[in-house]
C-alpha atoms as a PDB file:
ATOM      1  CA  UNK A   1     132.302  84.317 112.725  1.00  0.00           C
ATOM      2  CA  UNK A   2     134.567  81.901 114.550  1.00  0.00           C
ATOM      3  CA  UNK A   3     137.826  82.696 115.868  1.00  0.00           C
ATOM      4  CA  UNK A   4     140.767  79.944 116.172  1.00  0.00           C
ATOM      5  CA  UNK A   5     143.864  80.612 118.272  1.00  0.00           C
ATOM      6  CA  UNK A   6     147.512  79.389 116.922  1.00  0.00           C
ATOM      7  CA  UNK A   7     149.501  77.356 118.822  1.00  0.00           C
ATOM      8  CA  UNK A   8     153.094  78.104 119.374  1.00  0.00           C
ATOM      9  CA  UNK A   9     153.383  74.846 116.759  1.00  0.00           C
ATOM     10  CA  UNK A  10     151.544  76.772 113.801  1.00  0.00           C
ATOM     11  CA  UNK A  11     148.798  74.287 114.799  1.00  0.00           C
ATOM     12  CA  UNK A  12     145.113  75.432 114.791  1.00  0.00           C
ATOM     13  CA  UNK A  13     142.101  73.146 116.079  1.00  0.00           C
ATOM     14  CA  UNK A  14     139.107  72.991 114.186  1.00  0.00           C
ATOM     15  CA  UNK A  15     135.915  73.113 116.265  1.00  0.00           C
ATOM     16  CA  UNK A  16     133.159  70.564 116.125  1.00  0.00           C
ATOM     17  CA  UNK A  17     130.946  73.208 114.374  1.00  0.00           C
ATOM     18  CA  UNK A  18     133.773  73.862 111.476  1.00  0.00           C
ATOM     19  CA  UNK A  19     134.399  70.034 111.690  1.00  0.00           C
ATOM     20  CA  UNK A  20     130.405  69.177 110.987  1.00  0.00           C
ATOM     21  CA  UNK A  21     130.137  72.165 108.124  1.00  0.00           C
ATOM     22  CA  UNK A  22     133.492  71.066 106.484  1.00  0.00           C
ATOM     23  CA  UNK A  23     131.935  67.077 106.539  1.00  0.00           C
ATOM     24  CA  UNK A  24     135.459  65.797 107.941  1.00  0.00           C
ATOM     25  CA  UNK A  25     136.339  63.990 111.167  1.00  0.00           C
ATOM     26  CA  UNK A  26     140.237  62.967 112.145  1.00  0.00           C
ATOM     27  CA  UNK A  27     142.588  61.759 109.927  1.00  0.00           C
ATOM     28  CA  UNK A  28     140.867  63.454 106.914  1.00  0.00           C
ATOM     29  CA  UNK A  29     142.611  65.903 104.524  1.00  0.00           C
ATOM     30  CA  UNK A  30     142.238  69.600 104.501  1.00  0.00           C
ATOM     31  CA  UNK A  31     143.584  72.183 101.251  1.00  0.00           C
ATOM     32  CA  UNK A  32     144.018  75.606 102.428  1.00  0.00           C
ATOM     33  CA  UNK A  33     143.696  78.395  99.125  1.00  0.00           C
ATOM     34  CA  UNK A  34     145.038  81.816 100.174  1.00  0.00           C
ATOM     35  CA  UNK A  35     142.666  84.603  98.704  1.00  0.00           C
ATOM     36  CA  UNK A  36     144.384  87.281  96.836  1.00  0.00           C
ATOM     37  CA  UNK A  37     143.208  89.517  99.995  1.00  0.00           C
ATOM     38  CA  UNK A  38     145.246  87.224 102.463  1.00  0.00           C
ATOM     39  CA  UNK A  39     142.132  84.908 103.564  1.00  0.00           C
ATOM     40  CA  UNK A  40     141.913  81.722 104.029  1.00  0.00           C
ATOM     41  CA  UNK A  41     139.217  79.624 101.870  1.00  0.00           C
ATOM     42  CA  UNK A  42     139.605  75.278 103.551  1.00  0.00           C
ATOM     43  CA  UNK A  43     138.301  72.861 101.460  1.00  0.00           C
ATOM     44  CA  UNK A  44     138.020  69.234 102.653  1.00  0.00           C
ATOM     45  CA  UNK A  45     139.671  66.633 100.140  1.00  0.00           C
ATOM     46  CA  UNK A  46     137.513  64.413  99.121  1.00  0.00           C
ATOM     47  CA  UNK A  47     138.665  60.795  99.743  1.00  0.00           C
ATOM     48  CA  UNK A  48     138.360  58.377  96.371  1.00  0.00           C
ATOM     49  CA  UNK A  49     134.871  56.245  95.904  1.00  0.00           C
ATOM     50  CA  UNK A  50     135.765  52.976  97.424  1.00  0.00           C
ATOM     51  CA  UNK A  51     132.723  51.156  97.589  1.00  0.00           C
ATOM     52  CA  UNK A  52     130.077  50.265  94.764  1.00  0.00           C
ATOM     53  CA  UNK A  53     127.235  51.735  97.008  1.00  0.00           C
ATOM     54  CA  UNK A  54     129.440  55.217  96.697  1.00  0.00           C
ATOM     55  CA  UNK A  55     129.821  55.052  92.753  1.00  0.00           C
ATOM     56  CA  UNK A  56     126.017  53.718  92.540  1.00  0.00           C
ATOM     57  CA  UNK A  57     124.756  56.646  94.615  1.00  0.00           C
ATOM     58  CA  UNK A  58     126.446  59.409  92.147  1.00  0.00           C
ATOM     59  CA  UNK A  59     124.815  58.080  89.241  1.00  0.00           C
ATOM     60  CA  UNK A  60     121.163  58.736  90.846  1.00  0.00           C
ATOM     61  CA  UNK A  61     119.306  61.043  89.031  1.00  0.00           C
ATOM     62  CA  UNK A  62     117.956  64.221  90.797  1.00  0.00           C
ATOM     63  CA  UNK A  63     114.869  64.067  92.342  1.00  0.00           C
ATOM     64  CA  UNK A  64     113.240  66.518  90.193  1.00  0.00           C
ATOM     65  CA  UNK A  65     113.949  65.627  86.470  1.00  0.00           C
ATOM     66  CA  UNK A  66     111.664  63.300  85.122  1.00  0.00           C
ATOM     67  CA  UNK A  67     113.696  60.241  83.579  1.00  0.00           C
ATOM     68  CA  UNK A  68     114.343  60.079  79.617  1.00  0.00           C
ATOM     69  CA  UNK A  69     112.528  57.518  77.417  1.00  0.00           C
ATOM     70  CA  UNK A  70     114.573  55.530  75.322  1.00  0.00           C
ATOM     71  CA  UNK A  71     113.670  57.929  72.348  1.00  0.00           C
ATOM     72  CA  UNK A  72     115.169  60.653  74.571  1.00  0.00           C
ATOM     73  CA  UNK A  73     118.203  58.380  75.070  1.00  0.00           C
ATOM     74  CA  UNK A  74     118.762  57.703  72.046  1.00  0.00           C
ATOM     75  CA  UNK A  75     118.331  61.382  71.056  1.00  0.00           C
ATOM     76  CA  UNK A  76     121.137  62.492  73.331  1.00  0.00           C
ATOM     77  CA  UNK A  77     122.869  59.393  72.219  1.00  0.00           C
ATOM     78  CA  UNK A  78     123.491  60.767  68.474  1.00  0.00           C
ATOM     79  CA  UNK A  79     123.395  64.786  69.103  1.00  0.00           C
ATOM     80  CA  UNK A  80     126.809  63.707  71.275  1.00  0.00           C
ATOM     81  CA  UNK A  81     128.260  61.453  68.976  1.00  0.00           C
ATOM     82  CA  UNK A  82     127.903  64.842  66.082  1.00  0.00           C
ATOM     83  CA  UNK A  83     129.298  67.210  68.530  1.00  0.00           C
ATOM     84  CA  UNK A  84     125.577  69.144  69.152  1.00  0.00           C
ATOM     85  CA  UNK A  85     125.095  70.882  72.559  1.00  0.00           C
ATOM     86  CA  UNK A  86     122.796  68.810  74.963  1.00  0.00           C
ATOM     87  CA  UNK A  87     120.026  70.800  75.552  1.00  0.00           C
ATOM     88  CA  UNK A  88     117.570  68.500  74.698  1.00  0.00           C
ATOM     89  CA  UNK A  89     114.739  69.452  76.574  1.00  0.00           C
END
């Protein structure tokens, strides 16, 4: 567990290990959810894809799961379009 001190500001500094497991460096934006119990849970907000490279990148398909043949596609394709749950493997 790490412990952060207050400063007289209301100002708390995040160390470089919180800083590497939260992903954010400075000038990024932080939301702070208070738990019904009075903790704290900080989330790091996610900054807007920008670049093609970004929006290319989430489109990749997991290592693991084989790709779909056009059949497979096309399967998906027309159980959507009638509304049918997409298990279809």
């Amino acid at each position: 567990m790490i412990e952060l001190t207050m400063t007289a500001k209301g100002q708390i500094t995040l160390n470089k290990r919180l800083r590497e497991s939260l992903g954010v460096k400075p000038g990024d934006r932080l939301r702070v959810d208070v738990r019904p119990d009075g903790g704290l849970v900080i989330l790091p907000v996610r900054r807007k894809t920008t670049s093609w490279d970004e929006i290319a990148g989430m489109l990749q398909r997991p290592a693991n799961v084989p790709p779909l043949s056009i059949e497979e596609m096309n399967e998906v394709i027309a159980r959507g379009w009638a509304g049918a749950p997409d298990d279809y493997r």
